[in-house]
C-alpha atoms as a PDB file:
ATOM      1  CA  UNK A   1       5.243-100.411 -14.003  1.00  0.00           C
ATOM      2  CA  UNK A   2       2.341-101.619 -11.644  1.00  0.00           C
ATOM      3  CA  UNK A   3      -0.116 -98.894 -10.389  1.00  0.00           C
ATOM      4  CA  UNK A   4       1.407 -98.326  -7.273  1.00  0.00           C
ATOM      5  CA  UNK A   5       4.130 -97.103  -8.800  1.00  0.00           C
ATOM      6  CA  UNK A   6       2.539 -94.747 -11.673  1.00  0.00           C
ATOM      7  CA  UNK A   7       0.095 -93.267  -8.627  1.00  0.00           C
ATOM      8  CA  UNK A   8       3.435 -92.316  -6.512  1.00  0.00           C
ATOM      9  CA  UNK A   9       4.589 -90.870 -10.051  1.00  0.00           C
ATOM     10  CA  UNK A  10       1.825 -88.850 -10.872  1.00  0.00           C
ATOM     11  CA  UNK A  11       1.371 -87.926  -7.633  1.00  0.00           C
ATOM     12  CA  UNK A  12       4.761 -86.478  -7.095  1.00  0.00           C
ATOM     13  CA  UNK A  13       4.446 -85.045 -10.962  1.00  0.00           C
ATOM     14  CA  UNK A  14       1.428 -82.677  -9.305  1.00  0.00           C
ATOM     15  CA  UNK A  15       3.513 -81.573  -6.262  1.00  0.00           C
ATOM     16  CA  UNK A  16       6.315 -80.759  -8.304  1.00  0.00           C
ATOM     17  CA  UNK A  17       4.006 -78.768 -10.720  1.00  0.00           C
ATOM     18  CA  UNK A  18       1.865 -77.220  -8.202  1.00  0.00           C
ATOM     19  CA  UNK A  19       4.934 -75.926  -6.261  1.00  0.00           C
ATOM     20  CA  UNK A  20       5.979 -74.278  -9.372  1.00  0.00           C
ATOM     21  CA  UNK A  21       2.942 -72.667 -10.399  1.00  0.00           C
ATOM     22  CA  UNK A  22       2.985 -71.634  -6.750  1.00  0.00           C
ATOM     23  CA  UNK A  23       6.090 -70.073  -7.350  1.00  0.00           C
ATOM     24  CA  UNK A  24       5.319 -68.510 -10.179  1.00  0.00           C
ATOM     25  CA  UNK A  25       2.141 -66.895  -8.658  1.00  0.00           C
ATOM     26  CA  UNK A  26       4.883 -65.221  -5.888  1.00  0.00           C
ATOM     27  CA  UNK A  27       6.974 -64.359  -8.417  1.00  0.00           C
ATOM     28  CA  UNK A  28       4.391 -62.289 -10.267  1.00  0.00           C
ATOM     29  CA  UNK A  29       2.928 -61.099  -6.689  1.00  0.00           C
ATOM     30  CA  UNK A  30       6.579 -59.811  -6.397  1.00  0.00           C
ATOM     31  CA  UNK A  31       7.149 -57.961  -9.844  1.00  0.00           C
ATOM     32  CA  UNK A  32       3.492 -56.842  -9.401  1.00  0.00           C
ATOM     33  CA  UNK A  33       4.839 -55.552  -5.793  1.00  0.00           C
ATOM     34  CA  UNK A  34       7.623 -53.820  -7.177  1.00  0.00           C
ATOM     35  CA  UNK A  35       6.028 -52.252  -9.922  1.00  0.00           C
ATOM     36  CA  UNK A  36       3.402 -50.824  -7.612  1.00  0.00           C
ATOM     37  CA  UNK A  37       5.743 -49.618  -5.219  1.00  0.00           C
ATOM     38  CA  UNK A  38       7.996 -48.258  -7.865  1.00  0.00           C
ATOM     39  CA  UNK A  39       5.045 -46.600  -9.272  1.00  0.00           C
ATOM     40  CA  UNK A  40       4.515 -44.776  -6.174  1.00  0.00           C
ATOM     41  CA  UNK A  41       7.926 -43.785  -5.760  1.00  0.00           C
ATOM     42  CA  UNK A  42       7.947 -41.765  -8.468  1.00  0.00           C
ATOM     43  CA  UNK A  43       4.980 -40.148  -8.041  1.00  0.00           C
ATOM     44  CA  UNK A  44       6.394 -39.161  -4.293  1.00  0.00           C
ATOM     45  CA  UNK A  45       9.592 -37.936  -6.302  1.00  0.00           C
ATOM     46  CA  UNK A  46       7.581 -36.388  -8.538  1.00  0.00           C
ATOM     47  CA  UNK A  47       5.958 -34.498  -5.932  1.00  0.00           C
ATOM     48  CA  UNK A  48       8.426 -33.817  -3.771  1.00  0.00           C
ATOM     49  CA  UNK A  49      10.167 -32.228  -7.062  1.00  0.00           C
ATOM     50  CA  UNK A  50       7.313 -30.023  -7.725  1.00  0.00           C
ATOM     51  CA  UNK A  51       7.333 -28.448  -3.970  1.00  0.00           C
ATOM     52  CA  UNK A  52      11.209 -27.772  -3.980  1.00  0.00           C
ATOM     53  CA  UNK A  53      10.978 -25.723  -7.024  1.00  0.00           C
ATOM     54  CA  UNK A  54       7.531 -24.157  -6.202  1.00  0.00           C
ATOM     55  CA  UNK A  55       9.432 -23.038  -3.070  1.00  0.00           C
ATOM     56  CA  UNK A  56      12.533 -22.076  -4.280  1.00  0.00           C
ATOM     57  CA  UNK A  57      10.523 -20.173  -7.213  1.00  0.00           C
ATOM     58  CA  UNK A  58       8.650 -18.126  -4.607  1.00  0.00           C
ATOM     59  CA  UNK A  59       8.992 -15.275  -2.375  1.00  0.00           C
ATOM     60  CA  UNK A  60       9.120 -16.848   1.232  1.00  0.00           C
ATOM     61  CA  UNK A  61       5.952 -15.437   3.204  1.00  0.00           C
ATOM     62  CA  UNK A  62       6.811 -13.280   6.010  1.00  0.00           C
ATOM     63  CA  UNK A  63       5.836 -14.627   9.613  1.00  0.00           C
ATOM     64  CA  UNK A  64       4.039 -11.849  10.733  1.00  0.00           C
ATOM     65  CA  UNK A  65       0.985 -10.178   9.475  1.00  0.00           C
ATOM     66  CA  UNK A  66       1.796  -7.744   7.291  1.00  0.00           C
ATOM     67  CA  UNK A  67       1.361  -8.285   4.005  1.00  0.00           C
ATOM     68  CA  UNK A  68       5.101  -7.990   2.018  1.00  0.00           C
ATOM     69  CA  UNK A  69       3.506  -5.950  -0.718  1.00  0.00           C
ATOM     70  CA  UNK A  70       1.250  -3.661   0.982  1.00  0.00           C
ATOM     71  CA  UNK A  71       2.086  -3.251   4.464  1.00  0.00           C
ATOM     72  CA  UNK A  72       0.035  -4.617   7.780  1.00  0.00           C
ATOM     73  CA  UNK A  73      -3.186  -6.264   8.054  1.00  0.00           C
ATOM     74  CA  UNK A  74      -5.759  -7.159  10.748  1.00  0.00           C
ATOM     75  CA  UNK A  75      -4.771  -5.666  14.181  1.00  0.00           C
ATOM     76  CA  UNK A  76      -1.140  -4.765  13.189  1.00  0.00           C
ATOM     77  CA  UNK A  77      -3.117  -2.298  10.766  1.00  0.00           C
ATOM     78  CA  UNK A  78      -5.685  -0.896  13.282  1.00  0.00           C
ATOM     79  CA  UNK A  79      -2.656  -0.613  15.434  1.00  0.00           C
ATOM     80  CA  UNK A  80      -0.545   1.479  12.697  1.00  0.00           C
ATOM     81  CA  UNK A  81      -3.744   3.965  12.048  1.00  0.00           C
ATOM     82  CA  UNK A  82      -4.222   4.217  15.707  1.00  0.00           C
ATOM     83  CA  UNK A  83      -0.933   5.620  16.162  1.00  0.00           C
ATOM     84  CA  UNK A  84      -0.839   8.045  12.914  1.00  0.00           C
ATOM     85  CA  UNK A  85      -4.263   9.135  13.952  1.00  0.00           C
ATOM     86  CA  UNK A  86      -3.109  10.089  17.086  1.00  0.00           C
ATOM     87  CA  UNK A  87      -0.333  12.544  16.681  1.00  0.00           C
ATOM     88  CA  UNK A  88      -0.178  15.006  19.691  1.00  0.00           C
ATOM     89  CA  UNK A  89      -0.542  18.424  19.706  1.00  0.00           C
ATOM     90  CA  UNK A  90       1.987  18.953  21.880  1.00  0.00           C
ATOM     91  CA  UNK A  91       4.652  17.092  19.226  1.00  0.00           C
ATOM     92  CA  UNK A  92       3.196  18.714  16.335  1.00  0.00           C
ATOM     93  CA  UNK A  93       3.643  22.216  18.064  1.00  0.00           C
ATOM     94  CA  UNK A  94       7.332  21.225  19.040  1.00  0.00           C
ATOM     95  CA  UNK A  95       7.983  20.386  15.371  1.00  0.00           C
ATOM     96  CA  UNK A  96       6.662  23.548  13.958  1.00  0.00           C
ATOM     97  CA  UNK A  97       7.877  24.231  10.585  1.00  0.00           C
ATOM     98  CA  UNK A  98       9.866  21.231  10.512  1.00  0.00           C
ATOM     99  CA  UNK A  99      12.942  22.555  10.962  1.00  0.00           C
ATOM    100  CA  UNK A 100      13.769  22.888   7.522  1.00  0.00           C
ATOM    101  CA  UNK A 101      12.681  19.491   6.550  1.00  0.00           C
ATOM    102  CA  UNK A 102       9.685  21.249   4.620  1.00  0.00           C
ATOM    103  CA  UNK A 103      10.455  22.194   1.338  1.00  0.00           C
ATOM    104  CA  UNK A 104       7.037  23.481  -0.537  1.00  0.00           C
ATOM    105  CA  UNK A 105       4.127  25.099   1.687  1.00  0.00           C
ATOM    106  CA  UNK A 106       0.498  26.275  -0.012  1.00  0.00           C
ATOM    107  CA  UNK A 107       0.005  28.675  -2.414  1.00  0.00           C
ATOM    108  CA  UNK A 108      -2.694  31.282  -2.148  1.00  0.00           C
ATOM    109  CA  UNK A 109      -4.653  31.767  -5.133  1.00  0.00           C
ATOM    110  CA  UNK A 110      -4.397  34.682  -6.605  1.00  0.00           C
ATOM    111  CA  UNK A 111      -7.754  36.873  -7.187  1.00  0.00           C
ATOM    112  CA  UNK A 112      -9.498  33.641  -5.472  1.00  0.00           C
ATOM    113  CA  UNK A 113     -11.871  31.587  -6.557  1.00  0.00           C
ATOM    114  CA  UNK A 114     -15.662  30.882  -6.051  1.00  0.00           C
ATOM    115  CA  UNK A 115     -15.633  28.997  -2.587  1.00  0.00           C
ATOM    116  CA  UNK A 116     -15.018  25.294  -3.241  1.00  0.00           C
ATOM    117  CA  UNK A 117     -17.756  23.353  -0.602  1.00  0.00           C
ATOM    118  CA  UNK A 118     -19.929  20.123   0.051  1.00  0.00           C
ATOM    119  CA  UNK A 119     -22.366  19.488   2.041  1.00  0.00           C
ATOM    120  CA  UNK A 120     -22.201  23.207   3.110  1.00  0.00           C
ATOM    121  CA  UNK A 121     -18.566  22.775   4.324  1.00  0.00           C
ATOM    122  CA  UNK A 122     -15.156  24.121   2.927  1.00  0.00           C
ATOM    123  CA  UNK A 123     -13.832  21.163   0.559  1.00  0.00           C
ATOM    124  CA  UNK A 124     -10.344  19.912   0.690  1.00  0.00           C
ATOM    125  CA  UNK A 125      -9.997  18.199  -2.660  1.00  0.00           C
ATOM    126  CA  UNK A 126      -6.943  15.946  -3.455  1.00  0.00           C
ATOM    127  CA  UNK A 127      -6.107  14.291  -6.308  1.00  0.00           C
ATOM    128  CA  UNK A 128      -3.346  12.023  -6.848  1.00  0.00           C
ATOM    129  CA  UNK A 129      -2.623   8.534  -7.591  1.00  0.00           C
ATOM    130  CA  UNK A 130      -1.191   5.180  -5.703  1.00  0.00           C
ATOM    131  CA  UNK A 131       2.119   5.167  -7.803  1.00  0.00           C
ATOM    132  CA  UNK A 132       2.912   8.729  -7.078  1.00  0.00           C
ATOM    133  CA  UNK A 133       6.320   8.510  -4.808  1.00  0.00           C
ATOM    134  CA  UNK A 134       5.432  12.286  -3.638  1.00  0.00           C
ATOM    135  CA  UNK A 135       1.857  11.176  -3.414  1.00  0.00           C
ATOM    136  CA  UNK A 136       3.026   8.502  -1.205  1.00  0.00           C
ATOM    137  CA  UNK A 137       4.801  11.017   1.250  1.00  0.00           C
ATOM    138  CA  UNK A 138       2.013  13.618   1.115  1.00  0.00           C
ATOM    139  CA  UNK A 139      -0.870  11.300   2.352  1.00  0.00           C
ATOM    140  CA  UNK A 140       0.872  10.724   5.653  1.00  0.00           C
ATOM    141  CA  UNK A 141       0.893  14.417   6.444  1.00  0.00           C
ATOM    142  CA  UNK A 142      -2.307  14.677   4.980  1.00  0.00           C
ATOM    143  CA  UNK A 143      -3.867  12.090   7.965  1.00  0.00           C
ATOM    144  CA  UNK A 144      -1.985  13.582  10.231  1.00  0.00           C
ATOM    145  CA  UNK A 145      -3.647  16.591   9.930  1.00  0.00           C
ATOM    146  CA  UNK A 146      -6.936  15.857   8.689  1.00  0.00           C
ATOM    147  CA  UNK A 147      -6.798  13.612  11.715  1.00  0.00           C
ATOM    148  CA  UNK A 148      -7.275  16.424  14.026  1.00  0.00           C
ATOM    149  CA  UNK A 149     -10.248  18.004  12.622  1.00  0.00           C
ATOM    150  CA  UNK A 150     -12.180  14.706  11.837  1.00  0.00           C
ATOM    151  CA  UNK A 151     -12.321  10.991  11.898  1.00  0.00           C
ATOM    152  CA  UNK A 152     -11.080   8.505   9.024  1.00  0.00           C
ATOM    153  CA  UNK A 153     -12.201   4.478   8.750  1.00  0.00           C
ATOM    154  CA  UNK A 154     -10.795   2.593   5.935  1.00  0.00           C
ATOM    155  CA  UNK A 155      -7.597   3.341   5.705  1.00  0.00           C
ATOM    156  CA  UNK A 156      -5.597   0.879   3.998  1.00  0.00           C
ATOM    157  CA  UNK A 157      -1.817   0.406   3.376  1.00  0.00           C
ATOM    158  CA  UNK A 158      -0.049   0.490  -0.403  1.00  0.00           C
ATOM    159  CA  UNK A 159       2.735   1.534  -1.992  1.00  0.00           C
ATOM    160  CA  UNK A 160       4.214   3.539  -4.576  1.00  0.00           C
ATOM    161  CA  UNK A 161       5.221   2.382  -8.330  1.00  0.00           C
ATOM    162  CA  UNK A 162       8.553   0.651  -9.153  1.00  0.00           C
ATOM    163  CA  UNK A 163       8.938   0.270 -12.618  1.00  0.00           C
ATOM    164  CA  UNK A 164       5.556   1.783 -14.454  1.00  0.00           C
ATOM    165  CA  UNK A 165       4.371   0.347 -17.860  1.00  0.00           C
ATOM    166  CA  UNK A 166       7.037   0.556 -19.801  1.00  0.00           C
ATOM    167  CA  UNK A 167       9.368  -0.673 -17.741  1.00  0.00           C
ATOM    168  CA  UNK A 168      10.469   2.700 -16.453  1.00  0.00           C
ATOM    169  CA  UNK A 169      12.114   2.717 -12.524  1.00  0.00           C
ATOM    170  CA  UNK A 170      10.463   4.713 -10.627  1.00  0.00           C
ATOM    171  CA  UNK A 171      11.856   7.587  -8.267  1.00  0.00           C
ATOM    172  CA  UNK A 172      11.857   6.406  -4.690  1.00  0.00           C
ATOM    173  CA  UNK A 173      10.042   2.993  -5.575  1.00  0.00           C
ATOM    174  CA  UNK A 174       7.975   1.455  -3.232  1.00  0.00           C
ATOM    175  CA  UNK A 175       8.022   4.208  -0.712  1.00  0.00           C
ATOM    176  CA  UNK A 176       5.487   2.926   2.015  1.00  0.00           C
ATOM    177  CA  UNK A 177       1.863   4.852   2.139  1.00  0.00           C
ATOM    178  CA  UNK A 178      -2.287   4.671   2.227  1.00  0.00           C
ATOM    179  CA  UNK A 179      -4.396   4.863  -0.382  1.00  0.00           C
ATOM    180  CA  UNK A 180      -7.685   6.963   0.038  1.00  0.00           C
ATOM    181  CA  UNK A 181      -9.608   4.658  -2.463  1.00  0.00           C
ATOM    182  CA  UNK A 182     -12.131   3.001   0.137  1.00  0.00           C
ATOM    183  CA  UNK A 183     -11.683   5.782   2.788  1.00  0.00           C
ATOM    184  CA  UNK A 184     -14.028   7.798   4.758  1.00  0.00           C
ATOM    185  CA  UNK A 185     -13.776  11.115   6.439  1.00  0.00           C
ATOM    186  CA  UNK A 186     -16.311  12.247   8.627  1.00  0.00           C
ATOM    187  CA  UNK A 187     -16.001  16.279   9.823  1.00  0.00           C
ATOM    188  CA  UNK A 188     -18.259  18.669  11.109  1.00  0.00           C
ATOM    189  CA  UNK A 189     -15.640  21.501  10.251  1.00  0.00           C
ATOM    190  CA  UNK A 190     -14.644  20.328   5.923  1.00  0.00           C
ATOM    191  CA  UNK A 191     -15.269  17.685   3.433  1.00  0.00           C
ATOM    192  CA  UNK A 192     -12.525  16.088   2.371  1.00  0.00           C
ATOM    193  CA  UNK A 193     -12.627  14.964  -1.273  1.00  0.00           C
ATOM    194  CA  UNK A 194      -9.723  11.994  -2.319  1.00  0.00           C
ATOM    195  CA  UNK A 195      -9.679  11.176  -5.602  1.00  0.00           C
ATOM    196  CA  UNK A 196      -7.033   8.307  -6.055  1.00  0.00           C
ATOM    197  CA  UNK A 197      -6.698   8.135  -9.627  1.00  0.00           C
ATOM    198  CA  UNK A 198      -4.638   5.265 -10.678  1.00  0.00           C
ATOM    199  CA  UNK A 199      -2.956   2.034  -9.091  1.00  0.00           C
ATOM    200  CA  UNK A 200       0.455   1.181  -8.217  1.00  0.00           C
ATOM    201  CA  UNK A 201      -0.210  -1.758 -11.479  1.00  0.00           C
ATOM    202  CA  UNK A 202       1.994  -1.125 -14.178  1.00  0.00           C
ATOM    203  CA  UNK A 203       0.094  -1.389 -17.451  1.00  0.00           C
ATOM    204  CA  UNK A 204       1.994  -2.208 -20.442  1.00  0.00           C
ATOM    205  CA  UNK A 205      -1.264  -1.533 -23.026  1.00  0.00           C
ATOM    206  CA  UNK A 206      -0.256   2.342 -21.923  1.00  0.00           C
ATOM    207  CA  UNK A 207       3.076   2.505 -20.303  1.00  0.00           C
ATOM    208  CA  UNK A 208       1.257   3.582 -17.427  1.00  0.00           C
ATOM    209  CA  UNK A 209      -0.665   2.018 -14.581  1.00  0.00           C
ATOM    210  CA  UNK A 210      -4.283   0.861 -14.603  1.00  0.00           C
ATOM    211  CA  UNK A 211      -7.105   3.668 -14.025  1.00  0.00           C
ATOM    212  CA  UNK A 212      -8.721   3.228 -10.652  1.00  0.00           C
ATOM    213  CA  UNK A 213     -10.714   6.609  -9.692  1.00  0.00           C
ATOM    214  CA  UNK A 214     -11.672   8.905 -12.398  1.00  0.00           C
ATOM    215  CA  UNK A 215     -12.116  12.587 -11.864  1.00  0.00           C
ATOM    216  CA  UNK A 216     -15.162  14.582 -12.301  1.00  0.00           C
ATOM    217  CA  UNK A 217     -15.230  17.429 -14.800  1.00  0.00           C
ATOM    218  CA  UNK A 218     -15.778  19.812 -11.974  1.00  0.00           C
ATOM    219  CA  UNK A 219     -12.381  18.423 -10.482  1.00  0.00           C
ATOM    220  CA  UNK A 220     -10.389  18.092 -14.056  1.00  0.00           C
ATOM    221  CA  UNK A 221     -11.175  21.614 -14.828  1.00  0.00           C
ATOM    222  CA  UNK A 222      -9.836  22.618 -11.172  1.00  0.00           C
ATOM    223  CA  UNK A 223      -6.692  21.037 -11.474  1.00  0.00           C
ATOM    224  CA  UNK A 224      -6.045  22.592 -14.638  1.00  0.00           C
ATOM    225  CA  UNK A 225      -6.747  25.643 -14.029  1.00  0.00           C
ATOM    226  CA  UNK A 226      -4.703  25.276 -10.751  1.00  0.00           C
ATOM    227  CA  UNK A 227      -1.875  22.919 -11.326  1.00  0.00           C
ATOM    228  CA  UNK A 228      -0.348  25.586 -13.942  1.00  0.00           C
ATOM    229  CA  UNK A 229       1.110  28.684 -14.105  1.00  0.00           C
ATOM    230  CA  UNK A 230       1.604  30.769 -12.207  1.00  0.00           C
ATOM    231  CA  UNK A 231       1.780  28.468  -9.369  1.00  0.00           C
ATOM    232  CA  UNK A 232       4.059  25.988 -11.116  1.00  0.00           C
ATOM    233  CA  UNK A 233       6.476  25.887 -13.748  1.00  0.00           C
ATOM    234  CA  UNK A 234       5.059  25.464 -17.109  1.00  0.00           C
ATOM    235  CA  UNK A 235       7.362  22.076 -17.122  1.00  0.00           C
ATOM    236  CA  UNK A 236       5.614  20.775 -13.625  1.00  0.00           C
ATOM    237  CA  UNK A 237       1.803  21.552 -14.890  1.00  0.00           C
ATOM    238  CA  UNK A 238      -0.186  18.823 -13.927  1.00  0.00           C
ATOM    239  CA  UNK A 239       2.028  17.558 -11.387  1.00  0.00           C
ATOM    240  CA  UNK A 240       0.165  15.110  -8.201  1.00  0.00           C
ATOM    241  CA  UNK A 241      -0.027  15.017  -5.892  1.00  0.00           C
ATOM    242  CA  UNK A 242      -2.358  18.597  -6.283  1.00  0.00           C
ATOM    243  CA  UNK A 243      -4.746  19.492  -3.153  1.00  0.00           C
ATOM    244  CA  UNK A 244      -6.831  22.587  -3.047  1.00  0.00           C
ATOM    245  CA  UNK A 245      -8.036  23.672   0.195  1.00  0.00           C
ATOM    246  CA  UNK A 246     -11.581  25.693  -0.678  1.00  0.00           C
ATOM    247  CA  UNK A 247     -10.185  27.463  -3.979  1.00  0.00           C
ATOM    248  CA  UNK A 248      -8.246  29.734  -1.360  1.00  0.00           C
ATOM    249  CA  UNK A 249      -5.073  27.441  -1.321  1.00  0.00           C
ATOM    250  CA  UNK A 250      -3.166  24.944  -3.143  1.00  0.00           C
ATOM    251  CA  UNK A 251      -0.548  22.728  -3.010  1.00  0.00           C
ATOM    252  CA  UNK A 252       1.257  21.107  -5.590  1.00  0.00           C
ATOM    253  CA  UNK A 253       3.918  17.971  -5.195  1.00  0.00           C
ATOM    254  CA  UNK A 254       5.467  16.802  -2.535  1.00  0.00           C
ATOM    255  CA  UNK A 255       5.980  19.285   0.407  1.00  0.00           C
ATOM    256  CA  UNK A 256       9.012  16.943   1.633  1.00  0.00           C
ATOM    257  CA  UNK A 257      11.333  14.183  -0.239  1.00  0.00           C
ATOM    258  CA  UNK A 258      10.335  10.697  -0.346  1.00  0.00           C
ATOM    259  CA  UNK A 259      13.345   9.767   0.691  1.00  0.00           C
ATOM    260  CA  UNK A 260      12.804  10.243   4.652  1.00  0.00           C
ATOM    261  CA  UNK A 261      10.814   7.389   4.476  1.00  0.00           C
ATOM    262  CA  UNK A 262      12.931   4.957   2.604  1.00  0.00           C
ATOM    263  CA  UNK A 263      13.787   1.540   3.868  1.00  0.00           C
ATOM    264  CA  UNK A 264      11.236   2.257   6.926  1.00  0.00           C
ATOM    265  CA  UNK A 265       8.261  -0.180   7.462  1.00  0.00           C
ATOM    266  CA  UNK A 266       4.318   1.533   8.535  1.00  0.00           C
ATOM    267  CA  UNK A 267       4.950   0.569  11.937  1.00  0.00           C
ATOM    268  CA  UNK A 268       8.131   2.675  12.333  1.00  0.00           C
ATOM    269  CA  UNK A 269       7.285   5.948  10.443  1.00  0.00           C
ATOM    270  CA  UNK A 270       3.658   5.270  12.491  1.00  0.00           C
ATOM    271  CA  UNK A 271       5.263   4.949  15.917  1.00  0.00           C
ATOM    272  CA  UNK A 272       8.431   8.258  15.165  1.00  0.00           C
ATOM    273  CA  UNK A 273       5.642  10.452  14.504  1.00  0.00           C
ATOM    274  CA  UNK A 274       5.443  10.900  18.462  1.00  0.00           C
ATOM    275  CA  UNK A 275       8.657  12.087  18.544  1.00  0.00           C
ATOM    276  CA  UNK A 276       9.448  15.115  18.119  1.00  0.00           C
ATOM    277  CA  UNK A 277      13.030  14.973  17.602  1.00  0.00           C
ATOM    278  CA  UNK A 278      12.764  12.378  14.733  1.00  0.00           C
ATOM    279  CA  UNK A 279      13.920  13.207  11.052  1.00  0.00           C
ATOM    280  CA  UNK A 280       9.987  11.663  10.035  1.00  0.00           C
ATOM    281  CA  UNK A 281       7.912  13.803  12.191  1.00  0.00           C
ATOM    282  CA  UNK A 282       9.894  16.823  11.336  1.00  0.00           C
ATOM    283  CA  UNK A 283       8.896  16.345   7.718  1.00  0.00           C
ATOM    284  CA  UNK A 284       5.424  14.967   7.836  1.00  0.00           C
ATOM    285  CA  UNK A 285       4.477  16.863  11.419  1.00  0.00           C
ATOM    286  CA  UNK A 286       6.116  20.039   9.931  1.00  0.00           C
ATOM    287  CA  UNK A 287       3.639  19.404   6.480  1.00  0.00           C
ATOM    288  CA  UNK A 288       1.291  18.800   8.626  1.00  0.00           C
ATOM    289  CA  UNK A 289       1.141  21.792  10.514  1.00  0.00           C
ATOM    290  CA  UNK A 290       0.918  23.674   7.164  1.00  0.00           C
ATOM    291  CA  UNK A 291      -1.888  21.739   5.893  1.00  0.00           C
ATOM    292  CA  UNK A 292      -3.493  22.132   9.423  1.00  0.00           C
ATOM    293  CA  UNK A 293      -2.946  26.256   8.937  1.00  0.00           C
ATOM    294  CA  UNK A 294      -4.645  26.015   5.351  1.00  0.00           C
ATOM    295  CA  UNK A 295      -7.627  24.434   6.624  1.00  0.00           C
ATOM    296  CA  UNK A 296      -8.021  26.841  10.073  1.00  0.00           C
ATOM    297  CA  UNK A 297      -7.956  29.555   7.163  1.00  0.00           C
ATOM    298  CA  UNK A 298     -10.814  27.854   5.526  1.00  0.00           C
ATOM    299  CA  UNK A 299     -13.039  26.929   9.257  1.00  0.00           C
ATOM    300  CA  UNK A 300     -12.308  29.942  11.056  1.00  0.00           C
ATOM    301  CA  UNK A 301      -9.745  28.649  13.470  1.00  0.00           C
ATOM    302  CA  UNK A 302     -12.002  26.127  14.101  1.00  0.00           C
ATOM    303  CA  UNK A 303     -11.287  23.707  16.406  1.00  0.00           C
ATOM    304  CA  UNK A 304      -8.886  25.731  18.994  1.00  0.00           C
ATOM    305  CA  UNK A 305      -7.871  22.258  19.192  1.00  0.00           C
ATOM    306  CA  UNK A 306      -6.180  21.819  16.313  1.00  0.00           C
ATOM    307  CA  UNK A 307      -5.414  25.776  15.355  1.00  0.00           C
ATOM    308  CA  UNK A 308      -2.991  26.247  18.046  1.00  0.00           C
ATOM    309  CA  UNK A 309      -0.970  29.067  18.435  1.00  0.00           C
ATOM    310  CA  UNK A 310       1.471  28.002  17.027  1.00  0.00           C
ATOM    311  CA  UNK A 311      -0.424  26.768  13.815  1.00  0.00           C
ATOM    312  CA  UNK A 312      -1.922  30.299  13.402  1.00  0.00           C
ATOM    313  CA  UNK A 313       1.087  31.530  13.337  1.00  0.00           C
ATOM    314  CA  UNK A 314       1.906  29.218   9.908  1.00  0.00           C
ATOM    315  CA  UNK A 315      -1.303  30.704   8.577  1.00  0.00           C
ATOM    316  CA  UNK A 316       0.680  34.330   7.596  1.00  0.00           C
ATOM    317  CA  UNK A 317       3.522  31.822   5.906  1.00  0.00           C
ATOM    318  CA  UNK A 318       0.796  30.720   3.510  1.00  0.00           C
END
């Protein structure tokens, strides 16, 4: 073979091998392509995995800004304590005793007491807890009345105990409310004294729910001396919610059910209270107006603005 010949061989042996190195190089540029991209698929599956069952696992959030578990928040909240703040006179006087929607008024002491005061005021002293269904229902009366004799900042929403513990339901679970725990009441007429003394957390080391406020030994030896016979059943001693309005009066347990306030959000109890006519404000106006006689007892009839006429004439029920 002369060299002319063997160059045109060799050369065309190169091509031929450099084209299929070439090729090779794509191919593996390929397969390294694909297992990238393959890679990154599942990863995106992977993901994409992880968020449907993340959201299918979880409670959807509500839209608006209330908080599913403990009512409203930011200026929905302000909004709500404006309102419940803010009860008329004129409704609570239309409402009266409630119309039969009240079902337990105070209870004199009998013999009386030394005077029960703060800061050289008559002390309203309630003790309860944020479980507490009837707790739950009393604290609404309890602001609306208190409301007219003073100011509150603070207030924050919560609600009552489902299931405590030991798995236990609950009566009236989840009934809508305020807890006093960060609260402030400023009066020039009483002091009022909250002492909120557990959560709405179940806590299964106790069957209970976790401690949150604990009582002084001034206030645990008032409650049971109080919260006994003979102003409740030997069976009830102990009950909450228990309020004593300056050792003179007492009340013990809900003063209404629970149950008018089932099923209703802050915002609507908040915004029937300014009707008269309305199955809330007759029981929470109507408790009010009781709680509002108790504590003209203690000031003197002081404000006329809040011890109306018609609330001094509650004051000989009591």
């Amino acid at each position: 073979m002369g060299k002319a010949s063997r160059t045109k061989v060799d050369s065309s042996r190169r091509e031929k091998i450099a084209a299929q190195r070439a090729a090779a190089r794509r191919a593996e540029q390929r397969r390294r392509i694909l297992i990238a991209g393959g890679s990154i698929l599942a990863v995106i599956i992977v993901i994409v995995a992880f968020i449907v069952i993340k959201a299918s696992s979880s409670p959807s959030k509500p839209t608006t800004t209330s908080s599913s578990a403990n009512g409203p928040t930011g200026s929905a909240l302000a909004s709500v304590v404006a309102k419940v703040t803010s009860v008329p006179a004129s409704t609570l006087n239309t409402v009266g005793t409630g119309g039969g929607a009240v079902s337990a008024t105070p209870i004199t002491i009998k013999g009386g007491g030394a005077a029960l005061t703060s800061g050289g005021k008559p002390e309203m002293l309630y003790m309860g807890a944020e479980y507490c269904p009837y707790c739950a229902a009393e604290r609404w009366a309890m602001i609306v009345a208190l409301s007219r004799f003073g100011t509150f900042s603070g207030l924050a929403t919560v609600h009552s105990g489902i299931k405590n513990g030991a798995g236990d339901a609950e009566p009236y679970p989840s009934t809508p409310t305020w807890t006093f725990v960060n609260a402030k009441y400023t009066s020039q007429y009483l002091t009022f004294t909250p002492v909120e003394m557990q959560t709405n957390i179940p806590d299964a080391s106790t069957g209970s729910y976790t401690t949150l406020q604990t009582p002084t030994a001034a206030q645990n030896a008032l409650i049971t001396k109080y919260d006994a016979a003979p102003y409740v059943s030997a069976a009830d001693a102990g009950s909450i919610p228990f309020i004593d309005f300056g050792n003179k009066y007492v009340v013990i347990g809900a003063s209404y059910t629970p149950q008018v306030l089932s099923g209703l959000s802050w915002s609507t109890i908040a915004t029937d209270l300014h009707d008269p006519s309305s199955p809330v404000t007759k029981a929470v106006g109507g408790t009010a107006n009781y709680i509002t006689a108790a504590i003209c007892k203690m000031t003197g009839n002081q404000p006329a603005s809040a011890c109306t006429s018609v609330v001094q004439s509650l004051e000989s029920k009591i």
